[in-house]
PDB file of N, CA and C in Angstrom:
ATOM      1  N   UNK A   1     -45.722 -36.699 191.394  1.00  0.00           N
ATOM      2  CA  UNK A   1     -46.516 -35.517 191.170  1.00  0.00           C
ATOM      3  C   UNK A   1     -47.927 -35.746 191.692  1.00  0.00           C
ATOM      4  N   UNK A   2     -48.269 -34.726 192.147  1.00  0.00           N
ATOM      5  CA  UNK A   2     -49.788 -34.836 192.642  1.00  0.00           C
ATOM      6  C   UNK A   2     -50.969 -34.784 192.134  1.00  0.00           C
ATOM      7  N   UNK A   3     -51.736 -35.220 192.076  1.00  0.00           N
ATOM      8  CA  UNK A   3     -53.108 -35.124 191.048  1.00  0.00           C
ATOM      9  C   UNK A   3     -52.522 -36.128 189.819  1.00  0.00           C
ATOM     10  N   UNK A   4     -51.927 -36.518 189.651  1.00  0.00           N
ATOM     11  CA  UNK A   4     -51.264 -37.190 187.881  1.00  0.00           C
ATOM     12  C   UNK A   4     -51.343 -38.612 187.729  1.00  0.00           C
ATOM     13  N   UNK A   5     -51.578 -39.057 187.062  1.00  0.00           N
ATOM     14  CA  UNK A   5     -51.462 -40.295 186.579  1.00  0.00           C
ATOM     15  C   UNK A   5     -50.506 -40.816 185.242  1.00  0.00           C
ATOM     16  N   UNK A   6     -49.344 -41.759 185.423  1.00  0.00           N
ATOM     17  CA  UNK A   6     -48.146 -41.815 184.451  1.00  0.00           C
ATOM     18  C   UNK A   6     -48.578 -42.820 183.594  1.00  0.00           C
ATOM     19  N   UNK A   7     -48.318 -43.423 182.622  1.00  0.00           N
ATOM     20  CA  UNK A   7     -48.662 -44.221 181.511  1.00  0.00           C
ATOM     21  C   UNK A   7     -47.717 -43.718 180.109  1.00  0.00           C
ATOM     22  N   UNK A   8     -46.603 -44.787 179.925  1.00  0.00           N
ATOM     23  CA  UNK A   8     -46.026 -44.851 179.047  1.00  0.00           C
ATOM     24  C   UNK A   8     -45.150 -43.711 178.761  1.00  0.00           C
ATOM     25  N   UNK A   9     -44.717 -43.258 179.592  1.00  0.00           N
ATOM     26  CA  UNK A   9     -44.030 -41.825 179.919  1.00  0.00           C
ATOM     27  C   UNK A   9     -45.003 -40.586 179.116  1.00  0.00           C
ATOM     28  N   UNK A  10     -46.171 -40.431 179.448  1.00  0.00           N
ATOM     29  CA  UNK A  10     -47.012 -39.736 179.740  1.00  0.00           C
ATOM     30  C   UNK A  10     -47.610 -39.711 180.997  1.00  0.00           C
ATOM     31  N   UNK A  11     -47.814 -37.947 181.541  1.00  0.00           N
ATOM     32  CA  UNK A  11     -48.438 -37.363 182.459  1.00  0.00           C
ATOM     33  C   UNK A  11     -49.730 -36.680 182.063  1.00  0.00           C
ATOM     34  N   UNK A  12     -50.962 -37.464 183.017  1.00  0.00           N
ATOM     35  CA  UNK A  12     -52.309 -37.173 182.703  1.00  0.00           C
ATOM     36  C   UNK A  12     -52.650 -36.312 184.304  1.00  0.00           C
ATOM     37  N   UNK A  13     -53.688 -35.544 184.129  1.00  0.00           N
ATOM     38  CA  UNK A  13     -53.931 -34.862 184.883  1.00  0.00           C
ATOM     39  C   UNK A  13     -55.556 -35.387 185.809  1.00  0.00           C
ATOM     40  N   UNK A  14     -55.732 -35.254 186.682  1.00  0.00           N
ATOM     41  CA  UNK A  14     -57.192 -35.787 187.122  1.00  0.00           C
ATOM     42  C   UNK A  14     -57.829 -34.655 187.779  1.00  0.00           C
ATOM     43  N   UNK A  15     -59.131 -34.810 187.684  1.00  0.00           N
ATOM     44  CA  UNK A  15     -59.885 -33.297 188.299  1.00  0.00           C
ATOM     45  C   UNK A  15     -61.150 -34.023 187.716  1.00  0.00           C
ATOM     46  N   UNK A  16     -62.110 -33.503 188.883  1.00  0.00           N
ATOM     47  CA  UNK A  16     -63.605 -33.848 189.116  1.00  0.00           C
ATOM     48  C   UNK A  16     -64.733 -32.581 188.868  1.00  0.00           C
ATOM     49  N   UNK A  17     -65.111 -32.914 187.835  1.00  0.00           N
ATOM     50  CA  UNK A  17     -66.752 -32.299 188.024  1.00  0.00           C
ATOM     51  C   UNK A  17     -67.845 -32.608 189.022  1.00  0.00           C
ATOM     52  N   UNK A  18     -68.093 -31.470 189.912  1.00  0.00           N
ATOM     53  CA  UNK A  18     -69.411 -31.857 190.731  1.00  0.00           C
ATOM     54  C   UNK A  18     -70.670 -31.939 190.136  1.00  0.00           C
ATOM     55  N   UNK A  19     -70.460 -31.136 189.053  1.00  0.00           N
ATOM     56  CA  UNK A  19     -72.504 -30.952 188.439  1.00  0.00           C
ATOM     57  C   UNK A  19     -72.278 -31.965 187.725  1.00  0.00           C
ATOM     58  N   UNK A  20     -71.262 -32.420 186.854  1.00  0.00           N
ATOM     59  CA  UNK A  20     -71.673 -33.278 185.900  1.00  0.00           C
ATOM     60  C   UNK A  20     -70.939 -34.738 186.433  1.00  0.00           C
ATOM     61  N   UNK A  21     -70.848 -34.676 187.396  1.00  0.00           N
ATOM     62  CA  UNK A  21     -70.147 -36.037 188.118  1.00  0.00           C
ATOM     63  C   UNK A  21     -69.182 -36.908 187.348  1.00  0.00           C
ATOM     64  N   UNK A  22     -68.052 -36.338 186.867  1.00  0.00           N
ATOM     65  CA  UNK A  22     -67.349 -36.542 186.296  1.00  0.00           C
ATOM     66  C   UNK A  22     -65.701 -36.424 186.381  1.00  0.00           C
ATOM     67  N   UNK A  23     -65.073 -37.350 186.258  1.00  0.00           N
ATOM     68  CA  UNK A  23     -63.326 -37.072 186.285  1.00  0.00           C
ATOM     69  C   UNK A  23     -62.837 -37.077 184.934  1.00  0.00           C
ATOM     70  N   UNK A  24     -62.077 -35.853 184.775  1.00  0.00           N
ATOM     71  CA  UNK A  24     -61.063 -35.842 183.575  1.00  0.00           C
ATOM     72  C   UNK A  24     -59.845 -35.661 183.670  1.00  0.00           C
ATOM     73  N   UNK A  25     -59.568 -35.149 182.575  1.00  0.00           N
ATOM     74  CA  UNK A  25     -58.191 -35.002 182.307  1.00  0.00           C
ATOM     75  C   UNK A  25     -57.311 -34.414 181.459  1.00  0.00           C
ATOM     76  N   UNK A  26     -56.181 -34.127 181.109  1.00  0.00           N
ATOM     77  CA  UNK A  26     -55.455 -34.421 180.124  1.00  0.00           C
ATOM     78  C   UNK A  26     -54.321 -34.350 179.746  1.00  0.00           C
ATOM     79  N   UNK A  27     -53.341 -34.996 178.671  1.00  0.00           N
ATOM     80  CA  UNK A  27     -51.875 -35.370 178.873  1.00  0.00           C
ATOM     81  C   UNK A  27     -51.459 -33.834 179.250  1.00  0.00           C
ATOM     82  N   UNK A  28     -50.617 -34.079 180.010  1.00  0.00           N
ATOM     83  CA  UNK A  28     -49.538 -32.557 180.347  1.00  0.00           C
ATOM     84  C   UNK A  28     -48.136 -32.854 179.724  1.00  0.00           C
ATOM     85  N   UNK A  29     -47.855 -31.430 179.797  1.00  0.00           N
ATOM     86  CA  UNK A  29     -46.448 -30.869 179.630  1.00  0.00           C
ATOM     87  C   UNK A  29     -45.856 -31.566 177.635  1.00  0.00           C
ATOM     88  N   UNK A  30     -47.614 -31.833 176.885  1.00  0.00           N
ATOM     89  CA  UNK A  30     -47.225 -31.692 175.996  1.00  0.00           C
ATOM     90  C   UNK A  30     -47.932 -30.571 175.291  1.00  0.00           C
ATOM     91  N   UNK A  31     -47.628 -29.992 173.647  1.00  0.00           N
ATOM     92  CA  UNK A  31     -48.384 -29.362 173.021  1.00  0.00           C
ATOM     93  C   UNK A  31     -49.920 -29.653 172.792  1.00  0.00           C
ATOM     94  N   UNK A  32     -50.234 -30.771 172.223  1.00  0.00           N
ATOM     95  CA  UNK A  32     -51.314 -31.071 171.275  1.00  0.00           C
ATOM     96  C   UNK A  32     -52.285 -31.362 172.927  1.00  0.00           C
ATOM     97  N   UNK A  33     -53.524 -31.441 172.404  1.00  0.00           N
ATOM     98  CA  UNK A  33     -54.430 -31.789 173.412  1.00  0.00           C
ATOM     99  C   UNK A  33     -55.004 -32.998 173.493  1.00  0.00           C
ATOM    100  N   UNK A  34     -54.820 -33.448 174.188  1.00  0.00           N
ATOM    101  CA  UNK A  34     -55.279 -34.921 174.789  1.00  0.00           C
ATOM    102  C   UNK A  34     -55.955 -34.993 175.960  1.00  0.00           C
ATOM    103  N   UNK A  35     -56.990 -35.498 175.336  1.00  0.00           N
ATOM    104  CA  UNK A  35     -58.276 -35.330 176.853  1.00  0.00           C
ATOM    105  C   UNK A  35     -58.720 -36.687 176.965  1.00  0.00           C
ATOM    106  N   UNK A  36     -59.230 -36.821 178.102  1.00  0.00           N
ATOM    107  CA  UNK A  36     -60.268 -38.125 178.321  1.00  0.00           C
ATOM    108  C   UNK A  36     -60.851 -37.979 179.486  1.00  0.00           C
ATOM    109  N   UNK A  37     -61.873 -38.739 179.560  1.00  0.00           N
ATOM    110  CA  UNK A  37     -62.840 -38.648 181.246  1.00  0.00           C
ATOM    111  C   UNK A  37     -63.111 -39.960 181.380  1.00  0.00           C
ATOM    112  N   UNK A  38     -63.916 -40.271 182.624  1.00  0.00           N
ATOM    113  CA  UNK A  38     -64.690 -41.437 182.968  1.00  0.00           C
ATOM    114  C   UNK A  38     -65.020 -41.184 184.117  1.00  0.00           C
ATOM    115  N   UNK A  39     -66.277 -41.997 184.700  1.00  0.00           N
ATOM    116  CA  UNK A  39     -67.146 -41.780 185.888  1.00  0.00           C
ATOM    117  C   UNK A  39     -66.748 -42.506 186.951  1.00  0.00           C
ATOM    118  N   UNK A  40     -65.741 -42.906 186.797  1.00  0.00           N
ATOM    119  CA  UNK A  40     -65.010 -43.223 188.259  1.00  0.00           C
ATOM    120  C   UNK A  40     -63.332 -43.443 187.852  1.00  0.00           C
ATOM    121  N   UNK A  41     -62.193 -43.715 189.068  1.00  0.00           N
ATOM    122  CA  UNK A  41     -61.461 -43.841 189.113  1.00  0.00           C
ATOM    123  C   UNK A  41     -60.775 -44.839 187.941  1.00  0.00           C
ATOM    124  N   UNK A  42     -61.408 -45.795 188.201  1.00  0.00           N
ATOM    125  CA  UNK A  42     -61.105 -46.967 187.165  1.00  0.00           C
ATOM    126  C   UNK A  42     -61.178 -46.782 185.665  1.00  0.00           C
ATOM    127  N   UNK A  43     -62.549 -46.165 185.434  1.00  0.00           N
ATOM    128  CA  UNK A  43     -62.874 -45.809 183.796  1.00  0.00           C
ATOM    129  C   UNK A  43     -61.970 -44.732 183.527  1.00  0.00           C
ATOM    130  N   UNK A  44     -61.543 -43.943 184.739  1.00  0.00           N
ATOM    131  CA  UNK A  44     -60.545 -42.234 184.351  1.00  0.00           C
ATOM    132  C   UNK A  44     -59.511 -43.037 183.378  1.00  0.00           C
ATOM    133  N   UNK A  45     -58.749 -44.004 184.535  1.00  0.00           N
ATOM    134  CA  UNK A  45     -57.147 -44.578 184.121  1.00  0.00           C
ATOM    135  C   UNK A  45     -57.189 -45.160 183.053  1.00  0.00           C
ATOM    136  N   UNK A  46     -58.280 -46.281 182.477  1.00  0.00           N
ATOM    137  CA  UNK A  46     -58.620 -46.679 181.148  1.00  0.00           C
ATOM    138  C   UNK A  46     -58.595 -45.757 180.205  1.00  0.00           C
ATOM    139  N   UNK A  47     -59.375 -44.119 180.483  1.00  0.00           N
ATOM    140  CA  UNK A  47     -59.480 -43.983 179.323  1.00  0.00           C
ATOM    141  C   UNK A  47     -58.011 -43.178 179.275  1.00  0.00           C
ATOM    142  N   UNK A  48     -57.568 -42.684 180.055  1.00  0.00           N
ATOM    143  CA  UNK A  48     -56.092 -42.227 180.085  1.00  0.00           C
ATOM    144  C   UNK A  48     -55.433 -42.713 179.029  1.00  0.00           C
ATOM    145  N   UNK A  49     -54.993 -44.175 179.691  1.00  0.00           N
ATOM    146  CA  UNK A  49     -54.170 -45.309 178.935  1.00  0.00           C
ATOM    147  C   UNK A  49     -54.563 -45.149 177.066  1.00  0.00           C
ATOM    148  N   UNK A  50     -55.955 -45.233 177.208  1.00  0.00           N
ATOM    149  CA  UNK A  50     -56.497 -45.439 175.963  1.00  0.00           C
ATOM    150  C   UNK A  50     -56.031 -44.155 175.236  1.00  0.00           C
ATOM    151  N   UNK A  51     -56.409 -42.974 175.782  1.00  0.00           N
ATOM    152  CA  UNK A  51     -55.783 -41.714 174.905  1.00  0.00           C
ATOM    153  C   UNK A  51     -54.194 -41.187 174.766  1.00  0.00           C
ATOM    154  N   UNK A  52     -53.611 -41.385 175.111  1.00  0.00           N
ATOM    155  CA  UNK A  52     -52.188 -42.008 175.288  1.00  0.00           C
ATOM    156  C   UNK A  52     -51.622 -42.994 173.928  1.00  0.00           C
ATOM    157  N   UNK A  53     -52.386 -44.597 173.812  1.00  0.00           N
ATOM    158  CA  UNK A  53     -52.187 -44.858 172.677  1.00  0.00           C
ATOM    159  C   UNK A  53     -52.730 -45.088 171.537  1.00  0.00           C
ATOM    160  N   UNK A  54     -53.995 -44.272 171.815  1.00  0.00           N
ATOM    161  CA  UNK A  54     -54.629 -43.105 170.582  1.00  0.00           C
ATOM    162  C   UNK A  54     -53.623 -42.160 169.996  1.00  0.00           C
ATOM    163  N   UNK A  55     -53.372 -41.567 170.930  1.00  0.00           N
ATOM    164  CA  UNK A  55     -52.267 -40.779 170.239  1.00  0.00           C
ATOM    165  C   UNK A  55     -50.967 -40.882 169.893  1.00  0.00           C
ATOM    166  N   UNK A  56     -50.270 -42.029 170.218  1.00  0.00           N
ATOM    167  CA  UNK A  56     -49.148 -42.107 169.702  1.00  0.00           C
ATOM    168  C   UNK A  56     -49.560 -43.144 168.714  1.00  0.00           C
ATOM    169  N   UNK A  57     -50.727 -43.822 168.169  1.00  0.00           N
ATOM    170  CA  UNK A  57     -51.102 -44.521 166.963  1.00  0.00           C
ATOM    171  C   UNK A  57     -51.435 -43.246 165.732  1.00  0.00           C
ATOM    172  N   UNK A  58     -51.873 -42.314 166.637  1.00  0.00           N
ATOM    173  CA  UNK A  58     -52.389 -41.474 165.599  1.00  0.00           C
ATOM    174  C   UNK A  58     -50.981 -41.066 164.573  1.00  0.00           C
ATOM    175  N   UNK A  59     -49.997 -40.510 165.191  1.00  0.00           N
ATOM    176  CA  UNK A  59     -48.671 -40.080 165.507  1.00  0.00           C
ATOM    177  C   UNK A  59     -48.042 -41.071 165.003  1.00  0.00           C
ATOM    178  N   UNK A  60     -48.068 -41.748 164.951  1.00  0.00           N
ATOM    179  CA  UNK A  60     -48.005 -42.715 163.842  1.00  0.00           C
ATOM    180  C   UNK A  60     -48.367 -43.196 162.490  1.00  0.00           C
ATOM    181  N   UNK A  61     -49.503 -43.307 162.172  1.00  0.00           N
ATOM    182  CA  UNK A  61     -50.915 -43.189 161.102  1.00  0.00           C
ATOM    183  C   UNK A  61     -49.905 -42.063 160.169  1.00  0.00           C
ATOM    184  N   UNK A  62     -49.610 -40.789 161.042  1.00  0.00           N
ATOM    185  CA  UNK A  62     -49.851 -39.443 160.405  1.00  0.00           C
ATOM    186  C   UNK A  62     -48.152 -39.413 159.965  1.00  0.00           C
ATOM    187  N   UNK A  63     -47.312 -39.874 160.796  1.00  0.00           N
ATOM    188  CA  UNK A  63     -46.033 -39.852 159.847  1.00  0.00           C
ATOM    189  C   UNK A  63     -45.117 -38.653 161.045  1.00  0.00           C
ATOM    190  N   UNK A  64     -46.158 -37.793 161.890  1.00  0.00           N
ATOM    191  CA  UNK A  64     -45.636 -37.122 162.773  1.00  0.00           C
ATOM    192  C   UNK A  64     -44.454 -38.267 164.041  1.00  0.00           C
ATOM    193  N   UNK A  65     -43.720 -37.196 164.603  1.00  0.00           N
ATOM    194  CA  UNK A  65     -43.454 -37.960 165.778  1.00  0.00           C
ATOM    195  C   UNK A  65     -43.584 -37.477 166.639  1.00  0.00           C
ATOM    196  N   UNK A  66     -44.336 -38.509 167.784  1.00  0.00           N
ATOM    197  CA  UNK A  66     -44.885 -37.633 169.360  1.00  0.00           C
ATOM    198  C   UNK A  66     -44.403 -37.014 169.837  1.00  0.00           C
ATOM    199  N   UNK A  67     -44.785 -36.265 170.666  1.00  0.00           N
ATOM    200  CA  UNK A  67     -44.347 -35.157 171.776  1.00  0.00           C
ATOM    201  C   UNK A  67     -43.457 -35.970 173.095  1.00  0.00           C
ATOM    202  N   UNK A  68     -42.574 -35.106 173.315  1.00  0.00           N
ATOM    203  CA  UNK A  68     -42.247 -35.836 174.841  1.00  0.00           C
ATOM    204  C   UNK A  68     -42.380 -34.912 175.643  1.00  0.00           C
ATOM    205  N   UNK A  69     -42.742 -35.606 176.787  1.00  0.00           N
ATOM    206  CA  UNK A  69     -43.400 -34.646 177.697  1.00  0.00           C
ATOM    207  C   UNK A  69     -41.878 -33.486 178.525  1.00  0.00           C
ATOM    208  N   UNK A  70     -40.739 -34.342 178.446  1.00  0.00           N
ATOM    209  CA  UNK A  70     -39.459 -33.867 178.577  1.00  0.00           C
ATOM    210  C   UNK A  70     -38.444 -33.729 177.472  1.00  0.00           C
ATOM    211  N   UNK A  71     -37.966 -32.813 177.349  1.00  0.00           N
ATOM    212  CA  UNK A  71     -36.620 -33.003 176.115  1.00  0.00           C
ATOM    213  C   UNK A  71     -35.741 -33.031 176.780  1.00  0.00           C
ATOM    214  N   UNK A  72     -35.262 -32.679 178.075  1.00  0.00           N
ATOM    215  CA  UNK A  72     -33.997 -32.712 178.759  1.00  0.00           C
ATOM    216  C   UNK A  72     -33.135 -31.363 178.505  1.00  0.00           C
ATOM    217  N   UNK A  73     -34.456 -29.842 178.655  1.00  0.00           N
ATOM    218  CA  UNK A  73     -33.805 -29.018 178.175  1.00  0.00           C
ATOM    219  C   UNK A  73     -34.970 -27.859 178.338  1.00  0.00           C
ATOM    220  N   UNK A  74     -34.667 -26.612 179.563  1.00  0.00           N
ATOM    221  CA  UNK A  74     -35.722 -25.334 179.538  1.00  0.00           C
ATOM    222  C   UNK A  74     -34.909 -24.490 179.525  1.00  0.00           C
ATOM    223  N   UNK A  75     -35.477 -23.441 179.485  1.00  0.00           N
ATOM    224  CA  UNK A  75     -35.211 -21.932 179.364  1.00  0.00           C
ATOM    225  C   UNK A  75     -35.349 -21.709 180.785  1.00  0.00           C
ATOM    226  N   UNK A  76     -34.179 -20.894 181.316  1.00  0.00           N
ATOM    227  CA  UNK A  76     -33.929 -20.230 182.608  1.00  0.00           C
ATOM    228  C   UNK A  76     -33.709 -18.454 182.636  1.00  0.00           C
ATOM    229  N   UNK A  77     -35.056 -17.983 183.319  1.00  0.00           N
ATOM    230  CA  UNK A  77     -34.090 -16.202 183.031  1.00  0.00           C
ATOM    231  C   UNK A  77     -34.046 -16.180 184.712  1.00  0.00           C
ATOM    232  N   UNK A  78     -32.846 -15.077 184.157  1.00  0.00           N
ATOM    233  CA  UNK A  78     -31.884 -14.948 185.629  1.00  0.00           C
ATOM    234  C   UNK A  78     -31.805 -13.901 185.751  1.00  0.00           C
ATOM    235  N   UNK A  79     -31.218 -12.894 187.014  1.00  0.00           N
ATOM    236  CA  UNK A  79     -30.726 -11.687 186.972  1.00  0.00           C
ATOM    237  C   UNK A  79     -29.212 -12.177 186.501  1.00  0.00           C
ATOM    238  N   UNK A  80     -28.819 -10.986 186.078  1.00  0.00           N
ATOM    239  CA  UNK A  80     -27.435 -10.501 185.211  1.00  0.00           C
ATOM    240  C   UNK A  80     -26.175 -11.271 186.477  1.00  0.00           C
ATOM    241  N   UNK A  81     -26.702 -10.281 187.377  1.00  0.00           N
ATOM    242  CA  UNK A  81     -25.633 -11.070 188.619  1.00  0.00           C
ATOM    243  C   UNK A  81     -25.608 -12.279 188.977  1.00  0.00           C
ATOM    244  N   UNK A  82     -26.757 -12.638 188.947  1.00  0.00           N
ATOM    245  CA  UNK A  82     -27.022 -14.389 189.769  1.00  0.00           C
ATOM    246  C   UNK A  82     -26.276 -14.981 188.235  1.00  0.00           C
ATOM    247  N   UNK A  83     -26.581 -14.717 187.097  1.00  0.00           N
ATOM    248  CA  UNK A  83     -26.005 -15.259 186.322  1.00  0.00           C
ATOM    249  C   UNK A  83     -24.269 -15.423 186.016  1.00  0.00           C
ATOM    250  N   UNK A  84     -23.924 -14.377 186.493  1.00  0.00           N
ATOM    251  CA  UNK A  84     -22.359 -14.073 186.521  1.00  0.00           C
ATOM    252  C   UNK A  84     -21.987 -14.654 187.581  1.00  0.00           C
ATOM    253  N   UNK A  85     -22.283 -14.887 188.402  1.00  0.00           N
ATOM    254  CA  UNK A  85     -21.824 -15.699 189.789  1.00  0.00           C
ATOM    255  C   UNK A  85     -21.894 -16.890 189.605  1.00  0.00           C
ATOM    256  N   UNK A  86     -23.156 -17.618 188.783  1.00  0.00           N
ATOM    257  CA  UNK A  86     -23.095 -19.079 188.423  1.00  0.00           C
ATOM    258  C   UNK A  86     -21.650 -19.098 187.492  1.00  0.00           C
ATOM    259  N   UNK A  87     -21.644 -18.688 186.815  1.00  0.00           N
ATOM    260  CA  UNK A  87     -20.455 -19.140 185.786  1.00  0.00           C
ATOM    261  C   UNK A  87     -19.356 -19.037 186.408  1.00  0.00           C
ATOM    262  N   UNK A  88     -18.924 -17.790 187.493  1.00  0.00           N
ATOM    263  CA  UNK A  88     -17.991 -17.538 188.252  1.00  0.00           C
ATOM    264  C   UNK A  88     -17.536 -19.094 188.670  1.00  0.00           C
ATOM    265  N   UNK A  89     -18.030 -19.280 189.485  1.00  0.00           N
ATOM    266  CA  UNK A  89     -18.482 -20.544 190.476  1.00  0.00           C
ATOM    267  C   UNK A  89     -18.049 -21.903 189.310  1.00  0.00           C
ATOM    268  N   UNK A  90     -18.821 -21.771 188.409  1.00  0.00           N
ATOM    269  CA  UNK A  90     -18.983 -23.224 187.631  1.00  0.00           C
ATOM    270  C   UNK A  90     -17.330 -22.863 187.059  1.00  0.00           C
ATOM    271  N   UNK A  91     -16.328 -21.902 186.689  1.00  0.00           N
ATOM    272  CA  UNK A  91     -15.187 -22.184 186.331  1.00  0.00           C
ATOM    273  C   UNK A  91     -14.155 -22.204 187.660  1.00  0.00           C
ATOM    274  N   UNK A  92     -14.799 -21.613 188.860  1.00  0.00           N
ATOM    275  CA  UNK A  92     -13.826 -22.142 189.752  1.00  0.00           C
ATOM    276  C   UNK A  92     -13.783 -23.945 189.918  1.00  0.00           C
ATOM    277  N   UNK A  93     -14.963 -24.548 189.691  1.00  0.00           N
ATOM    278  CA  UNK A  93     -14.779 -25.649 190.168  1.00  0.00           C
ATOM    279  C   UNK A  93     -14.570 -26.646 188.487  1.00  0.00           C
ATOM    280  N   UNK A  94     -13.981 -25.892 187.486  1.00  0.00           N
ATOM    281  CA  UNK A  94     -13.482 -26.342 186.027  1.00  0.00           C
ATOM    282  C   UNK A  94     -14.800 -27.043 185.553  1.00  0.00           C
ATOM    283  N   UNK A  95     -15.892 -26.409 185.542  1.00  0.00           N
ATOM    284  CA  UNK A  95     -16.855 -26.851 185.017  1.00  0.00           C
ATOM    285  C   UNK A  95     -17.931 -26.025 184.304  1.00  0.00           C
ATOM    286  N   UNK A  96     -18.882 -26.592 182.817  1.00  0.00           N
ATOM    287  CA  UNK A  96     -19.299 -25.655 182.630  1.00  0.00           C
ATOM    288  C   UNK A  96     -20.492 -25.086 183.043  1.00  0.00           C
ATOM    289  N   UNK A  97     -21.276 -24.400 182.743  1.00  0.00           N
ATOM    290  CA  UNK A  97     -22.160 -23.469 183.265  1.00  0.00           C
ATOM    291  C   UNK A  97     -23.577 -24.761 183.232  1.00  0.00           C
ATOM    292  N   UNK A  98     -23.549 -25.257 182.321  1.00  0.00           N
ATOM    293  CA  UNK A  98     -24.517 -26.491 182.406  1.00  0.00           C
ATOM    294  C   UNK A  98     -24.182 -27.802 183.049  1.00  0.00           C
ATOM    295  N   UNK A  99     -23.123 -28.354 183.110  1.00  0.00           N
ATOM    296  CA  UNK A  99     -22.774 -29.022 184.179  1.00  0.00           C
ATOM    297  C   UNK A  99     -23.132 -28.756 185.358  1.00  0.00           C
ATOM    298  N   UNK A 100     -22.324 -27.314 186.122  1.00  0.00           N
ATOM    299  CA  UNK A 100     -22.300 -26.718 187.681  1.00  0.00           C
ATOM    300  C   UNK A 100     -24.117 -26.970 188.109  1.00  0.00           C
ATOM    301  N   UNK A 101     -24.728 -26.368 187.271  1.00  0.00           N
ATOM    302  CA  UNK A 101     -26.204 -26.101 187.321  1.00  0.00           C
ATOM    303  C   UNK A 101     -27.223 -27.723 187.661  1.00  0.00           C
ATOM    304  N   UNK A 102     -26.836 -28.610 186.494  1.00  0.00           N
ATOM    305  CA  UNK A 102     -26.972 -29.717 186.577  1.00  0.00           C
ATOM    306  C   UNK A 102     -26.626 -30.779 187.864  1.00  0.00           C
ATOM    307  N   UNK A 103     -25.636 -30.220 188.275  1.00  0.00           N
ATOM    308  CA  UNK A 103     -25.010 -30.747 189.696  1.00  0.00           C
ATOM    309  C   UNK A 103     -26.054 -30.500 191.119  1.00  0.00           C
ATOM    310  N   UNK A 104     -26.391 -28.975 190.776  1.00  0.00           N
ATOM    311  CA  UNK A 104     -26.721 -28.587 191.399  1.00  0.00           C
ATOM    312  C   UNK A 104     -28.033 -28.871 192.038  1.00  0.00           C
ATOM    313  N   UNK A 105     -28.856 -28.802 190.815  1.00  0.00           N
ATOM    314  CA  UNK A 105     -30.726 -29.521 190.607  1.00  0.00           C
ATOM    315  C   UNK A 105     -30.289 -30.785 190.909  1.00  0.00           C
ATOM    316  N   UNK A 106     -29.466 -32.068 190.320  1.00  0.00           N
ATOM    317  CA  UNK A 106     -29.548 -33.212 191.086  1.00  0.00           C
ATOM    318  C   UNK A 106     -29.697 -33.558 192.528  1.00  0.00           C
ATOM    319  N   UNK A 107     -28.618 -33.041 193.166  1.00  0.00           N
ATOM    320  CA  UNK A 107     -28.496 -32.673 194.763  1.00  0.00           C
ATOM    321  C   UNK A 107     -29.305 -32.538 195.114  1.00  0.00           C
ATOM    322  N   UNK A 108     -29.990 -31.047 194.960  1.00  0.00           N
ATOM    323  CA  UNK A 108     -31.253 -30.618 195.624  1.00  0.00           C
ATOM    324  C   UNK A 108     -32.399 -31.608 195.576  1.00  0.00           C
ATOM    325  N   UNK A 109     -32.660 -31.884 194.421  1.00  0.00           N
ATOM    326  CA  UNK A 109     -34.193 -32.674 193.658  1.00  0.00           C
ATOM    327  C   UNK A 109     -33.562 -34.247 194.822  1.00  0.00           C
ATOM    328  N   UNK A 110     -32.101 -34.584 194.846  1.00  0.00           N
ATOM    329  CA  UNK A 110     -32.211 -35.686 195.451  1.00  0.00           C
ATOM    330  C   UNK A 110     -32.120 -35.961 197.339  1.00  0.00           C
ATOM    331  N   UNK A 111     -31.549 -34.971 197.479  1.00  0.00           N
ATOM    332  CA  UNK A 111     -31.938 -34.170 199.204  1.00  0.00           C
ATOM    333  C   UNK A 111     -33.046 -33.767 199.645  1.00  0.00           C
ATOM    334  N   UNK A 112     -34.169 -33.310 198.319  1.00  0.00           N
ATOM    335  CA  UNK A 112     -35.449 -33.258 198.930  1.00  0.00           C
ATOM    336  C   UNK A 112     -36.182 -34.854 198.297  1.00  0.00           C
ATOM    337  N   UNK A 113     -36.126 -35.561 198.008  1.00  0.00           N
ATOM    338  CA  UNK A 113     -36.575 -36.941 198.084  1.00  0.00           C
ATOM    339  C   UNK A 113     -36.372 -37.699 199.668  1.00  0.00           C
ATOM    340  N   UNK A 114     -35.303 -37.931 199.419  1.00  0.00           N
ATOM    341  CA  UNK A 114     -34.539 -37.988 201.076  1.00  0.00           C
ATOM    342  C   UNK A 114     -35.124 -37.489 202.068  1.00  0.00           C
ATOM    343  N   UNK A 115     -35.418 -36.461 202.255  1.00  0.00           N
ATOM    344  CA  UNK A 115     -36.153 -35.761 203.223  1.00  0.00           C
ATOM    345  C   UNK A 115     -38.094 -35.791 203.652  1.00  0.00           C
ATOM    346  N   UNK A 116     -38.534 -36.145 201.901  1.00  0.00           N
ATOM    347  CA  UNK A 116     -39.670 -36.291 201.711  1.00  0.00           C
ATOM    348  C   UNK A 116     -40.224 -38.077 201.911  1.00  0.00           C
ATOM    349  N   UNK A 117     -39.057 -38.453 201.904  1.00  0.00           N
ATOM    350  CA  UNK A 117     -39.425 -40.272 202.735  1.00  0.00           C
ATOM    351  C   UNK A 117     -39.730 -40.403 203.841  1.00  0.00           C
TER     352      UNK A 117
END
C-alpha cells in the first residue's frame, strides 16, 4: 500500500505538514483513533510503533480486545443481475457463492501482483 507503514499487523498512514513541518499519521482501517507524528521519517516510524503498542497495552489494561484491521469479511452491494449471474455461475461450477467470489479476488489480486513485478 502506498503512503503506509505496517507494524504488528497494523496499517499507519503518513502525510506531511508544510506550515508546521511535520509528519503524521494514523492506524487505518480500524475504529478507535490512533494518531502519532514526528519530525522526520525516523521519529514518524517510532512513534507509529510506539502507538500501536500503546494501544494494544491499553486494550489490554482495559479488558477490551483490539481491533483488527481485517476480519476476513465486507459487505458487497451489487446490481440484482450481476448478483444472479454470480450465483448462476458459482452453482454451475458446484460452488458456493462465497467460494466462486473468493476464487475469483484471489486470481485477480494474484495476476495483478504478477504483472505489477
Amino acid at each position: 500500500m502506498k503512503d503506509t507503514m505496517e507494524y504488528n499487523g497494523y496499517f499507519g498512514s503518513v502525510h506531511y505538514n508544510d506550515d508546521d513541518k511535520v509528519f503524521y499519521g494514523k492506524v487505518e482501517f480500524i475504529r478507535a483513533l490512533v494518531s502519532y507524528e514526528g519530525t522526520d521519517v525516523f521519529s514518524l516510524r517510532t512513534a507509529f510503533e510506539e502507538a500501536v503498542d500503546d494501544y494494544l497495552e491499553f486494550c489490554k489494561e482495559t479488558g477490551k480486545q483490539p481491533e483488527k484491521p481485517f476480519k476476513g469479511s465486507f459487505n458487497l452491494r451489487l446490481d440484482p443481475e450481476l448478483h444472479k449471474r454470480l450465483v448462476s455461475n458459482a452453482m454451475n461450477e458446484g460452488k458456493t457463492l462465497n467460494a466462486f467470489i473468493k476464487d475469483i479476488l484471489e486470481k485477480s489480486t494474484t495476476e495483478g501482483q504478477r504483472a505489477g513485478s
